[in-house]
N, C-alpha and C. Protein backbone atom coordinates (compact mmCIF):
# COMPACT_ATOMS: atom_id res chain seq x y z
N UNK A 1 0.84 -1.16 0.00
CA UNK A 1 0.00 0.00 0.00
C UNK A 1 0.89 1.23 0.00
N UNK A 2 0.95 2.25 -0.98
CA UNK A 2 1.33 2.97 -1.07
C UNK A 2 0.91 4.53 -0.39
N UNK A 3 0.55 4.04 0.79
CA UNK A 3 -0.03 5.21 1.94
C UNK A 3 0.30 5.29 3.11
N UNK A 4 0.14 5.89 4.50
CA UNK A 4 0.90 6.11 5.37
C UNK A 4 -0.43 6.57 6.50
N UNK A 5 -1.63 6.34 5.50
CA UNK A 5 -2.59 6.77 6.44
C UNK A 5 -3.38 5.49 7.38
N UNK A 6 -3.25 5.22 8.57
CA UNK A 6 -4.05 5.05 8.95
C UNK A 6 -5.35 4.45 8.86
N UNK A 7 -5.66 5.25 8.62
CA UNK A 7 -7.58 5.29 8.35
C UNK A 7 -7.69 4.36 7.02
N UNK A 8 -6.79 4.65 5.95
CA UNK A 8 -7.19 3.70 5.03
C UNK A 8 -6.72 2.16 5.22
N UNK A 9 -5.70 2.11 5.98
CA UNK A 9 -5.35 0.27 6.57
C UNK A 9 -6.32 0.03 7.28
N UNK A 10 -6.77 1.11 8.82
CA UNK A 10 -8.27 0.52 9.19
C UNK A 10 -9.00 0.30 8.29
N UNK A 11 -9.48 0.80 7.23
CA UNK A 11 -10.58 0.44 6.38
C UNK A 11 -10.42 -1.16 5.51
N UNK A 12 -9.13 -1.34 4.92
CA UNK A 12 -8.95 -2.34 4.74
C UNK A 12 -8.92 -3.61 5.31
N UNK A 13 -8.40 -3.01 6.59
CA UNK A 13 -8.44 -5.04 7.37
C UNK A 13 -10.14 -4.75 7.30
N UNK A 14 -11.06 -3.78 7.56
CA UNK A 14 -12.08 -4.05 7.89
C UNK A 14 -12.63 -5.15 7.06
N UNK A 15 -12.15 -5.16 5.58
CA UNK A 15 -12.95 -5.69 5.02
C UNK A 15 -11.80 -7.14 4.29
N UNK A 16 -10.95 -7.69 5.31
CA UNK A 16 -10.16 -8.39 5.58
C UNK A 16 -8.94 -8.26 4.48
N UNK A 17 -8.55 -7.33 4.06
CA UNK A 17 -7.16 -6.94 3.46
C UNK A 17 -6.60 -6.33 4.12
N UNK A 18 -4.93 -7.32 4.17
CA UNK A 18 -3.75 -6.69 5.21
C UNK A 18 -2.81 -6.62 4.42
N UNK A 19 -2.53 -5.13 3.75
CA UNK A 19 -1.06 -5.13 2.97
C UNK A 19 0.18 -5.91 3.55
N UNK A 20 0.64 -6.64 2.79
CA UNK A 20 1.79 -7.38 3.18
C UNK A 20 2.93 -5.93 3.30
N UNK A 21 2.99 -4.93 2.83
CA UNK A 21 4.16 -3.77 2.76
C UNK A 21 3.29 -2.68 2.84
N UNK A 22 3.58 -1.78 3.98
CA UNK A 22 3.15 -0.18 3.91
C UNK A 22 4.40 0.61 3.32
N UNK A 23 4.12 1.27 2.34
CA UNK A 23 5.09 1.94 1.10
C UNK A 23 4.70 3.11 1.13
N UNK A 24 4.33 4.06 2.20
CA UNK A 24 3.84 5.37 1.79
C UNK A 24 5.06 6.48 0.86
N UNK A 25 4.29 6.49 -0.39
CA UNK A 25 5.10 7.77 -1.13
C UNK A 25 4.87 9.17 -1.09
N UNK A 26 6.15 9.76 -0.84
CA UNK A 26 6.70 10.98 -0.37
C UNK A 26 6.34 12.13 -1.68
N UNK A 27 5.09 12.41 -1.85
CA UNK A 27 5.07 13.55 -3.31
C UNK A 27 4.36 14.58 -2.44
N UNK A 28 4.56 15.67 -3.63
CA UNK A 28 3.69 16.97 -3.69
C UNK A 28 2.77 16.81 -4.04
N UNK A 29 2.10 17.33 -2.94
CA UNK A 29 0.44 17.14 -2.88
C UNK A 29 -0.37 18.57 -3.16
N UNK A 30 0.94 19.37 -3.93
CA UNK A 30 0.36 21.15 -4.36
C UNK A 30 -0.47 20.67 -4.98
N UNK A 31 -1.75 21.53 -5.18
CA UNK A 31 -2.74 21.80 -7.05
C UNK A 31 -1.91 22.43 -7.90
N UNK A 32 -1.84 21.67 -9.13
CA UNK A 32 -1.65 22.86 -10.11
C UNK A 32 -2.30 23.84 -10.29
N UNK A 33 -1.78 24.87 -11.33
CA UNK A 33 -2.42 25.88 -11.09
C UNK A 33 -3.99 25.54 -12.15
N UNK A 34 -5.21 26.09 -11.76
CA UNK A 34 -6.70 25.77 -12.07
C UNK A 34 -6.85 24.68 -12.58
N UNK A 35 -5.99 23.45 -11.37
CA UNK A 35 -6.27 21.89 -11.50
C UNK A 35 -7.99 21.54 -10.58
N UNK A 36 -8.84 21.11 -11.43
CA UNK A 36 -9.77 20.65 -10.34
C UNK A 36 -9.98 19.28 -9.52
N UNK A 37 -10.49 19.54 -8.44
CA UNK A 37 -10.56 18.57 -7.30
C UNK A 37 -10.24 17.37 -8.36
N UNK A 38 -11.69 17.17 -8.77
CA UNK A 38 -11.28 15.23 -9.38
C UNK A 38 -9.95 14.96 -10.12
N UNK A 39 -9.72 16.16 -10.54
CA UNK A 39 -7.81 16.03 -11.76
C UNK A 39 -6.87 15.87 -10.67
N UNK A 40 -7.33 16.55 -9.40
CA UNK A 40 -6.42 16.44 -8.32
C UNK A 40 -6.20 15.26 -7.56
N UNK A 41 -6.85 14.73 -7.34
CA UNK A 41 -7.39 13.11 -6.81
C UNK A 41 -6.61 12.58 -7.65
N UNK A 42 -6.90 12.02 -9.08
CA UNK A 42 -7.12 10.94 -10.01
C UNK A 42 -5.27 11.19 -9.48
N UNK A 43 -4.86 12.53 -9.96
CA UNK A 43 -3.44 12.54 -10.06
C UNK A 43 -2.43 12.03 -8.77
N UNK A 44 -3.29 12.89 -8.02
CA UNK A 44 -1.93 12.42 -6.97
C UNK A 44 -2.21 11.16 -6.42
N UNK A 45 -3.02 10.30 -6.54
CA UNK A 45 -3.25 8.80 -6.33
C UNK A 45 -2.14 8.38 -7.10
N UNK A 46 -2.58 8.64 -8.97
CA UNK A 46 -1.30 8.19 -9.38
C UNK A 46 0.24 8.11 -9.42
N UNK A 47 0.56 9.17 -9.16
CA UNK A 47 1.73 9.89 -8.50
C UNK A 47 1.96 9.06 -7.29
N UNK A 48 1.32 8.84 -6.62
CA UNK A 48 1.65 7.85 -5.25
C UNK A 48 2.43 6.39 -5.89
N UNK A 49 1.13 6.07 -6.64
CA UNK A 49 1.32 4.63 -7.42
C UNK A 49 2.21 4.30 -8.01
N UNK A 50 2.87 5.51 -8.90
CA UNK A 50 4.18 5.48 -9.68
C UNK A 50 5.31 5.52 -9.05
N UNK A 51 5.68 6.33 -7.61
CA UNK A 51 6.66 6.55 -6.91
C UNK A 51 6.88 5.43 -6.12
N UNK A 52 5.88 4.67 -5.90
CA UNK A 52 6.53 3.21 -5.18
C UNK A 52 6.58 1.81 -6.10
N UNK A 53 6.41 2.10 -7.14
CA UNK A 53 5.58 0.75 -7.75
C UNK A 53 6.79 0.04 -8.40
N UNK A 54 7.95 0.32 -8.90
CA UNK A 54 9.54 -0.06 -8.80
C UNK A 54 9.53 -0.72 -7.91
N UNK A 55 9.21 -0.33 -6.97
CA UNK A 55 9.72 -1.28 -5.60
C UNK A 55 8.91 -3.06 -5.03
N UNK A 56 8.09 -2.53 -5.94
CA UNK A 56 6.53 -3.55 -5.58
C UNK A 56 6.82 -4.50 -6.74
N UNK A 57 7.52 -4.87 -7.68
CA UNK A 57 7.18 -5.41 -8.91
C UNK A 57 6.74 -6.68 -8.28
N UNK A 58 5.60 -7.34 -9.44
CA UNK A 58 5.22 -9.12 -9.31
C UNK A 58 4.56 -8.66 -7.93
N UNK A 59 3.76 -7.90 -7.66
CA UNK A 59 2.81 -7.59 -6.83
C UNK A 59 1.67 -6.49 -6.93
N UNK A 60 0.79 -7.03 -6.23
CA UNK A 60 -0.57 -5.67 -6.27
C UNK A 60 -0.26 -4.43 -5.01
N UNK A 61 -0.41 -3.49 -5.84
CA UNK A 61 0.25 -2.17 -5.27
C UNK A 61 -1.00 -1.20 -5.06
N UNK A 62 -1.41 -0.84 -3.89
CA UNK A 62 -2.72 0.40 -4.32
C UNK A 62 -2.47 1.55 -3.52
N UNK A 63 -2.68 2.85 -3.72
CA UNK A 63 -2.76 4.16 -3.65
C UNK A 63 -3.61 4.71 -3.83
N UNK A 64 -4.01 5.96 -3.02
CA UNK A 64 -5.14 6.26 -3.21
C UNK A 64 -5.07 8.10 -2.47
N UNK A 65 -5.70 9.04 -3.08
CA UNK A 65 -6.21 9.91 -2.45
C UNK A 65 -7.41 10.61 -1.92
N UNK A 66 -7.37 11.17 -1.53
CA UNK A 66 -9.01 11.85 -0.92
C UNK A 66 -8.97 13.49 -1.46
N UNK A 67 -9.69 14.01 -1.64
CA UNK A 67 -10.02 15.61 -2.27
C UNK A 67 -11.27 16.04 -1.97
N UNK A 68 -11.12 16.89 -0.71
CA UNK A 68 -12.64 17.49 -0.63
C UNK A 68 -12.81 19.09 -1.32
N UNK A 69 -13.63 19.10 -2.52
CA UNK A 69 -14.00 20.10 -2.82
C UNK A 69 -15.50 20.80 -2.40
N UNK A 70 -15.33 21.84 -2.46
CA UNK A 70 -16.81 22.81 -2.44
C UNK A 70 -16.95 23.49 -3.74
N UNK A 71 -18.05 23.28 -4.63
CA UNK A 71 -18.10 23.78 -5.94
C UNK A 71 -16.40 23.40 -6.84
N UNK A 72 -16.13 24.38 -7.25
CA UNK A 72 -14.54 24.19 -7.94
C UNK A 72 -13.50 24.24 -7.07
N UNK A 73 -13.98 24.46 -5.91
CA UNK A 73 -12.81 25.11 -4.98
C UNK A 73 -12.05 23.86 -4.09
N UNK A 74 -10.82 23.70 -4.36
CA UNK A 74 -10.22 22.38 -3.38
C UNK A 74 -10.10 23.04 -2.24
N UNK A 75 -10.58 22.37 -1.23
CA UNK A 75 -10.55 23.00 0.58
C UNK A 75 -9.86 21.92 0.95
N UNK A 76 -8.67 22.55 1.49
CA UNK A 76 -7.04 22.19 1.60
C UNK A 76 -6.70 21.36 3.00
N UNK A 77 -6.12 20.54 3.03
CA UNK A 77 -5.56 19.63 4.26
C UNK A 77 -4.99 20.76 5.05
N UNK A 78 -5.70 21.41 6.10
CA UNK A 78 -4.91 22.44 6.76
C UNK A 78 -3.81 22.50 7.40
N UNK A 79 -2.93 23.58 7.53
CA UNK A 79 -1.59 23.27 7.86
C UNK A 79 -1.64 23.82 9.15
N UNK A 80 -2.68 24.66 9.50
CA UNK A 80 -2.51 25.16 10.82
C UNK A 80 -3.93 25.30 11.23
N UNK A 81 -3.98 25.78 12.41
CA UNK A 81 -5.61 26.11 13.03
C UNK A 81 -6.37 26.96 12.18
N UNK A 82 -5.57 28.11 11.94
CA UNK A 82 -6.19 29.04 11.04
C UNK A 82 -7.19 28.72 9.75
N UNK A 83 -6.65 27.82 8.91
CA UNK A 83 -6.70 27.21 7.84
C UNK A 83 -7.48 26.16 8.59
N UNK A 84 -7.40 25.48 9.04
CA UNK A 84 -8.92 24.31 9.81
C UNK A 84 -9.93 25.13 10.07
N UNK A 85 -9.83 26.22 10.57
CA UNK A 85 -11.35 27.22 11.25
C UNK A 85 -11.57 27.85 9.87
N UNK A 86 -11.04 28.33 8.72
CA UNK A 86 -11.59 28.95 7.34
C UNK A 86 -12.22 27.86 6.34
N UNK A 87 -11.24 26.80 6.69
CA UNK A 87 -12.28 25.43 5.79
C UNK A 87 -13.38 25.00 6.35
N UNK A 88 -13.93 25.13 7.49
CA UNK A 88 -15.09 24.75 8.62
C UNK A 88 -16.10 25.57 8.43
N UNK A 89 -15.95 27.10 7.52
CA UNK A 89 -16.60 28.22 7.73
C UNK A 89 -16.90 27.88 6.56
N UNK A 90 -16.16 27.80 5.56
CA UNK A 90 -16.26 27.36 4.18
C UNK A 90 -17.53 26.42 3.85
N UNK A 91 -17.09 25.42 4.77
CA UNK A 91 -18.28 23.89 4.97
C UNK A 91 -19.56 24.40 5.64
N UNK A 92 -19.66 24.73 6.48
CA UNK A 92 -20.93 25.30 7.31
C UNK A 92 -21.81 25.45 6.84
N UNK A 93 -23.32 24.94 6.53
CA UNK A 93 -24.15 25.02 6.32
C UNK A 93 -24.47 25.12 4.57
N UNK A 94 -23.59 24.04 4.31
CA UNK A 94 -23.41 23.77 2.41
C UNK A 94 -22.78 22.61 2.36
N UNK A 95 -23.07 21.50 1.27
CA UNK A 95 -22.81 20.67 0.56
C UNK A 95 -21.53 20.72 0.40
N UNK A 96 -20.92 19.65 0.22
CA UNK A 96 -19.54 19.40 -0.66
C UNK A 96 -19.11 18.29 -0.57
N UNK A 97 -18.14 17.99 -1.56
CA UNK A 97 -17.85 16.62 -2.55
C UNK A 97 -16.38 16.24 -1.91
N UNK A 98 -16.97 14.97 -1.37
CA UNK A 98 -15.16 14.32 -1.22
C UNK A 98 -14.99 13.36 -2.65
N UNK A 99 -13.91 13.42 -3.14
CA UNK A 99 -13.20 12.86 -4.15
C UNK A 99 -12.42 11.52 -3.90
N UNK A 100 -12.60 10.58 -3.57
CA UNK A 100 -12.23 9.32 -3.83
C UNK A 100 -11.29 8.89 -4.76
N UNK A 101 -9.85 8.84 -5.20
CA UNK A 101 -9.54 8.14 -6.00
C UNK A 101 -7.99 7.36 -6.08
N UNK A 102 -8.65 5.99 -6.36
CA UNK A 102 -7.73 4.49 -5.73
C UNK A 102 -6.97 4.05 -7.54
N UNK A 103 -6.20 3.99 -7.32
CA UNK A 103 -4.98 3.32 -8.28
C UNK A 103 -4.51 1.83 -8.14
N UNK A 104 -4.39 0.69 -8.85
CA UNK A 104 -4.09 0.25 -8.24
C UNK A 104 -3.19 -0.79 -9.61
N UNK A 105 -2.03 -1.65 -9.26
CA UNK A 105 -1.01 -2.19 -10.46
C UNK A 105 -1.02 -3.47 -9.72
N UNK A 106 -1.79 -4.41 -10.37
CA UNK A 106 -1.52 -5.80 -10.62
C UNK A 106 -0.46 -6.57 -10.40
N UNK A 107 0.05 -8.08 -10.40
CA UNK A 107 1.61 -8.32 -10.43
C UNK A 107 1.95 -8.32 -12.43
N UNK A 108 1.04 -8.48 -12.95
CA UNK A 108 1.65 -8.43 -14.17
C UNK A 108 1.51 -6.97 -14.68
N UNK A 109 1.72 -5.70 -14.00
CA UNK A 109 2.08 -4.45 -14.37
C UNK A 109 0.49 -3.62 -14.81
N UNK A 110 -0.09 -4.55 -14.75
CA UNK A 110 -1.83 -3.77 -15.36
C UNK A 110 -1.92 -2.65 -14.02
N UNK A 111 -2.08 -1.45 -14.54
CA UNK A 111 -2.89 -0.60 -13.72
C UNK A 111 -3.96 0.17 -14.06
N UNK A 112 -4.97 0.48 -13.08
CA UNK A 112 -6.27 0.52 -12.87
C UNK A 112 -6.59 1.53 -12.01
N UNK A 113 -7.66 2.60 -11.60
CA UNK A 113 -8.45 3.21 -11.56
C UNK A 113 -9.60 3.68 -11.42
N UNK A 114 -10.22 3.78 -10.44
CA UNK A 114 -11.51 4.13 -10.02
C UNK A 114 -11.47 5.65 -9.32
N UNK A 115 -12.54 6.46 -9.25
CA UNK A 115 -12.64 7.96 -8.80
C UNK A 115 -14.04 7.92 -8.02
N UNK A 116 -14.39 8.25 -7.06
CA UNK A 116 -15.52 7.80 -6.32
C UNK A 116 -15.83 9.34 -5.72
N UNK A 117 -17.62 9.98 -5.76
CA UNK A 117 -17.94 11.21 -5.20
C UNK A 117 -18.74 10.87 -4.63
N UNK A 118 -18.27 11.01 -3.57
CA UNK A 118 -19.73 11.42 -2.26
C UNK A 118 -19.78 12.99 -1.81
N UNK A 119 -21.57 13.08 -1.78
CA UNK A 119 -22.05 14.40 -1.63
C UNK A 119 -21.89 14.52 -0.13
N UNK A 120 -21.61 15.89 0.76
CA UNK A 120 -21.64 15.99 2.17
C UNK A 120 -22.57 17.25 2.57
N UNK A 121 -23.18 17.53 3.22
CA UNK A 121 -24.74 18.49 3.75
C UNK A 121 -23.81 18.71 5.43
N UNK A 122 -23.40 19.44 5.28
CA UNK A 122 -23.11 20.17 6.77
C UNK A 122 -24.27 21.05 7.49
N UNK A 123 -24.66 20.82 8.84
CA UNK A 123 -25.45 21.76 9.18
C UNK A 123 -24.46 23.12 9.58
N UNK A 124 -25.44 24.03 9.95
CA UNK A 124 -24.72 25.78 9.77
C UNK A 124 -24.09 25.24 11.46
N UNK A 125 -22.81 25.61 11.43
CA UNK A 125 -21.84 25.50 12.63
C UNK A 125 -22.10 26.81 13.44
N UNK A 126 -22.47 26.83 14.55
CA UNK A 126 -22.08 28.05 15.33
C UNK A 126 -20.60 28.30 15.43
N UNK A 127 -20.12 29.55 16.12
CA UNK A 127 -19.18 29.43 16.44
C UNK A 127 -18.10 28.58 17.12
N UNK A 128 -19.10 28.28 18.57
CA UNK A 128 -18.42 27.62 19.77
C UNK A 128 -17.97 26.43 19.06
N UNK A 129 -19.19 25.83 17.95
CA UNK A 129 -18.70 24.34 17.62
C UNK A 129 -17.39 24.39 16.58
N UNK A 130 -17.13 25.39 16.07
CA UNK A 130 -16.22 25.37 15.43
C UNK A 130 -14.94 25.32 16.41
N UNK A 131 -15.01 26.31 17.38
CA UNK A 131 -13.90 26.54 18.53
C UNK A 131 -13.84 25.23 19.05
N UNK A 132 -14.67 24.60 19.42
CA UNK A 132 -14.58 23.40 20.43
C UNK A 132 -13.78 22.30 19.51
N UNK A 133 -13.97 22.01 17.83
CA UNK A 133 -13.68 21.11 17.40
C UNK A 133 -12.00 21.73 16.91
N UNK A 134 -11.94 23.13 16.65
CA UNK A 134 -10.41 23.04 16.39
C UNK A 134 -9.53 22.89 17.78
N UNK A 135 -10.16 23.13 18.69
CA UNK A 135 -9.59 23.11 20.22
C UNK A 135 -9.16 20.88 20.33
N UNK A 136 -9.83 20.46 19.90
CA UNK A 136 -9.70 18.79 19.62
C UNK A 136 -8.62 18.43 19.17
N UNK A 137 -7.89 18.90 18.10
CA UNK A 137 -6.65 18.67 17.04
C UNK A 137 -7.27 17.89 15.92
N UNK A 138 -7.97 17.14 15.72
CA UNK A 138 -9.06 16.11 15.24
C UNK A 138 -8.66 16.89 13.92
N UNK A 139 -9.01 17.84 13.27
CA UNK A 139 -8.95 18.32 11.96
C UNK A 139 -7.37 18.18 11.27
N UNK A 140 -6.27 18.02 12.30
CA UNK A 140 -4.87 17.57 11.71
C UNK A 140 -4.78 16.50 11.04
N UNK A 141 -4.49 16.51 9.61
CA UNK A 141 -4.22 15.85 8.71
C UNK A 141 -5.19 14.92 7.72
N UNK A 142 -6.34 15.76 7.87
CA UNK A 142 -7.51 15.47 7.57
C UNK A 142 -7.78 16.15 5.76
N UNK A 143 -8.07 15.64 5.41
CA UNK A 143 -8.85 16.50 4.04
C UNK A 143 -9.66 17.10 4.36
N UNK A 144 -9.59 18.23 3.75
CA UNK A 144 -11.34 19.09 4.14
C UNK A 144 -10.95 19.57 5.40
N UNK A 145 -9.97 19.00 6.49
CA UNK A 145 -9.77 19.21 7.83
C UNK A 145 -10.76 18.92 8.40
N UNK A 146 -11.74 18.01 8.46
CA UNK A 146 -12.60 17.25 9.50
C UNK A 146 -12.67 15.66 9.15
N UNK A 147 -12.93 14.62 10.42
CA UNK A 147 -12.86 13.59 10.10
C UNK A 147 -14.24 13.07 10.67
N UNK A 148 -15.23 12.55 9.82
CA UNK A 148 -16.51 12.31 9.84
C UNK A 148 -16.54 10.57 11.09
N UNK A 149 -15.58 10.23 10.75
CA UNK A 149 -15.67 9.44 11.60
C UNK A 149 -15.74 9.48 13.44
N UNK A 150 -15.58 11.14 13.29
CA UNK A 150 -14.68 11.33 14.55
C UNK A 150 -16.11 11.98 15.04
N UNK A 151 -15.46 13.32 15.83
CA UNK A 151 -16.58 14.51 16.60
C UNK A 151 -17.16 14.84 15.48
N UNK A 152 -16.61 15.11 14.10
CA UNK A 152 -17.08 16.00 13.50
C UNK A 152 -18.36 15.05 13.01
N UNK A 153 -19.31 14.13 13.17
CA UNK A 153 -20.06 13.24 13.17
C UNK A 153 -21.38 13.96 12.79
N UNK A 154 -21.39 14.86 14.01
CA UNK A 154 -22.43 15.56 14.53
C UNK A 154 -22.57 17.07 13.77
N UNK A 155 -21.78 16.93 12.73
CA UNK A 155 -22.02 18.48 11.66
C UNK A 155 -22.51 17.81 10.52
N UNK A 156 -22.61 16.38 10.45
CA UNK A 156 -23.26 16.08 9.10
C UNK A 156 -24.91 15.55 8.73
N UNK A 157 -25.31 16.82 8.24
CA UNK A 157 -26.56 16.60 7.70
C UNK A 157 -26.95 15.48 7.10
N UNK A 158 -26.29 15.36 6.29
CA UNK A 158 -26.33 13.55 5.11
C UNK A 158 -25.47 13.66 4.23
N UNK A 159 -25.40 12.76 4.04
CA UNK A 159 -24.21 11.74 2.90
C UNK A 159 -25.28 11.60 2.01
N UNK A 160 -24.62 11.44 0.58
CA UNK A 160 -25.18 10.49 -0.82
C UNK A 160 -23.75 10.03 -1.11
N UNK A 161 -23.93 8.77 -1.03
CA UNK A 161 -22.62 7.67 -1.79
C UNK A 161 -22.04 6.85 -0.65
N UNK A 162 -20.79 6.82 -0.99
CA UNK A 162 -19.91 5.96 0.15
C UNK A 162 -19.45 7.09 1.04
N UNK A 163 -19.50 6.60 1.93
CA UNK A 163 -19.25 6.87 3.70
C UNK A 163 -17.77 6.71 4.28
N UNK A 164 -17.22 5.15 3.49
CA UNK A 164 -15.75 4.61 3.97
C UNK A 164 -15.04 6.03 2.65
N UNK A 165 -15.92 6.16 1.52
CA UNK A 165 -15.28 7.14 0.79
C UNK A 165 -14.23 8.76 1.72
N UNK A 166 -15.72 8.94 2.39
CA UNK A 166 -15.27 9.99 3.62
C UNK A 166 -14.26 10.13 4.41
N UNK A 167 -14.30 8.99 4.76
CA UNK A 167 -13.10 8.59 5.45
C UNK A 167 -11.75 8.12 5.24
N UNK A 168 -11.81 7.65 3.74
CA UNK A 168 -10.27 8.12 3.28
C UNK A 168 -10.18 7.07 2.04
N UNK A 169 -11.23 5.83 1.84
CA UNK A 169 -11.01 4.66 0.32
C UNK A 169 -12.39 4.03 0.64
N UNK A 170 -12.81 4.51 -0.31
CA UNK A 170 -14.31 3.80 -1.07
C UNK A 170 -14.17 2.03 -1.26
N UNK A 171 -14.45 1.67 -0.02
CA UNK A 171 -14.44 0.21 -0.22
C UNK A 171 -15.18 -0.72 -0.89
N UNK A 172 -16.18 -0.22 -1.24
CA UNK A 172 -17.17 -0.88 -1.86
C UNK A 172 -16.11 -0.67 -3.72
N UNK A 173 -15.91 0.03 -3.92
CA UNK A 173 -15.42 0.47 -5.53
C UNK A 173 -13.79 -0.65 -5.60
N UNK A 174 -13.25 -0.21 -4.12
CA UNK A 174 -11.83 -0.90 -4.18
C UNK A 174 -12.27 -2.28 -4.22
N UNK A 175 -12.90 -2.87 -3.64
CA UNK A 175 -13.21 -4.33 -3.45
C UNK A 175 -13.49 -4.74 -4.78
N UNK A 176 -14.37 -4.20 -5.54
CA UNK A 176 -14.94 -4.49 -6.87
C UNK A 176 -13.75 -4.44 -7.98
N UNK A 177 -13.24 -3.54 -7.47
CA UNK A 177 -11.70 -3.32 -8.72
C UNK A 177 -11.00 -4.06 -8.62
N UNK A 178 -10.44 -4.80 -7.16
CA UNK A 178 -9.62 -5.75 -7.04
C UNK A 178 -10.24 -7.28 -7.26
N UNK A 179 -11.25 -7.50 -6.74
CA UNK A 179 -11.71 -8.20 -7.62
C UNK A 179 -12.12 -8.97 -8.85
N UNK A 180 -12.51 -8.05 -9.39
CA UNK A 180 -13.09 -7.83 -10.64
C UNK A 180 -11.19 -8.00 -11.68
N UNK A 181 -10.08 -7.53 -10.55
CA UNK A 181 -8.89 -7.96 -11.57
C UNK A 181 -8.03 -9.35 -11.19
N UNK A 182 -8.83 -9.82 -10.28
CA UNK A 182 -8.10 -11.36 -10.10
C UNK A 182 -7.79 -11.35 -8.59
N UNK A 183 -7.87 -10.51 -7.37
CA UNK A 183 -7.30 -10.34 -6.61
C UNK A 183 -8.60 -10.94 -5.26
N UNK A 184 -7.84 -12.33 -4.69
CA UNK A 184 -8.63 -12.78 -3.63
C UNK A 184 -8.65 -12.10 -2.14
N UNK A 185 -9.71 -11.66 -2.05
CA UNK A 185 -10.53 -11.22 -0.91
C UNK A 185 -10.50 -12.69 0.20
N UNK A 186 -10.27 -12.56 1.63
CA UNK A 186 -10.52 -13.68 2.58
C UNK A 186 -11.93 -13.56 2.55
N UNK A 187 -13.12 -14.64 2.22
CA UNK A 187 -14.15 -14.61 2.81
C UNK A 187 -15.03 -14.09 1.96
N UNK A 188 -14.65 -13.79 0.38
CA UNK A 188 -15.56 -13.55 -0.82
C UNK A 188 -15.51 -15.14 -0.95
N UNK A 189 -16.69 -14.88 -1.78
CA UNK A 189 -17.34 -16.13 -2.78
C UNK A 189 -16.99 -15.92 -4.43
């Protein structure tokens, strides 16, 4: 697995895949300049995929990123509090799209691709809740800077799509891709 996160290995054993190698690759995760969210995703997934995948040969390799946009606008993995409390204000009481997208190279070199959008409905944040949740740290290293799994639970109006999407790899899409390319699941039929 060409990631370093967490959240996406929880997601995987969940659904009984245990990378034999955590390979997280070291890229720039800038936008180009008037790159949009999904170009941003698709890319730096791949970019992940390519920077370790030398190392992986005669094995299945997957990478993946997350991109939460609002309209055209990518709302940025914040680097500081500041930037967590302007993306929160941003989100507050409006819709927006996390970007899903998993890469993934076969042992015989085939690579593959899926991009997954789920819609997000924030209710309007007061202040305090904004204060209380950057006061948490919870928004560090987060896309969008909130993690739905977490406190921030309770700011979401509704979801349309995948949920594990939210949280960092669309399992339902990854399962089907790996699948669907030869790759045994413990406990599929």
């Amino acid at each position: 697995m060409a990631s370093a996160s967490p959240r996406r290995l929880d997601l995987l054993q969940q659904v009984n895949i245990t990378p034999s190698a955590v390979d997280p690759a070291d890229i720039d995760e800038t936008p180009n300049k008037n790159e949009l969210p999904a170009e941003l995703a698709l890319r730096l997934a791949q970019e992940k995929l390519q920077a370790v995948i030398s190392k992986h040969t005669d094995n299945w390799v997957l990478a993946a990123d997350t991109v939460v946009a609002c309209g055209r606008r990518i709302v940025p993995k914040p680097q500081d509090e500041a930037e967590a409390r302007r993306n929160l204000k941003m989100l507050s009481g409006r819709r927006h799209r996390v970007i899903g997208a998993v890469c993934v190279t076969t042992p015989v070199g085939e690579i593959h691709h899926r991009q997954v959008t789920t819609s997000v409905a924030f209710k309007r944040l007061h202040q305090t809740e904004i204060d209380h949740y950057i006061a948490s740290d919870e928004w560090q290293d987060k896309a969008g800077g909130y993690a739905i799994q977490g406190l921030a639970a309770r700011f979401v109006r509704s979801i349309n799509g995948s949920y594990s999407n939210i949280v960092g790899l669309p399992l339902f899409e990854t399962c089907g891709m790996l699948e669907g390319l030869g790759f045994t699941i413990n406990g599929s039929e």
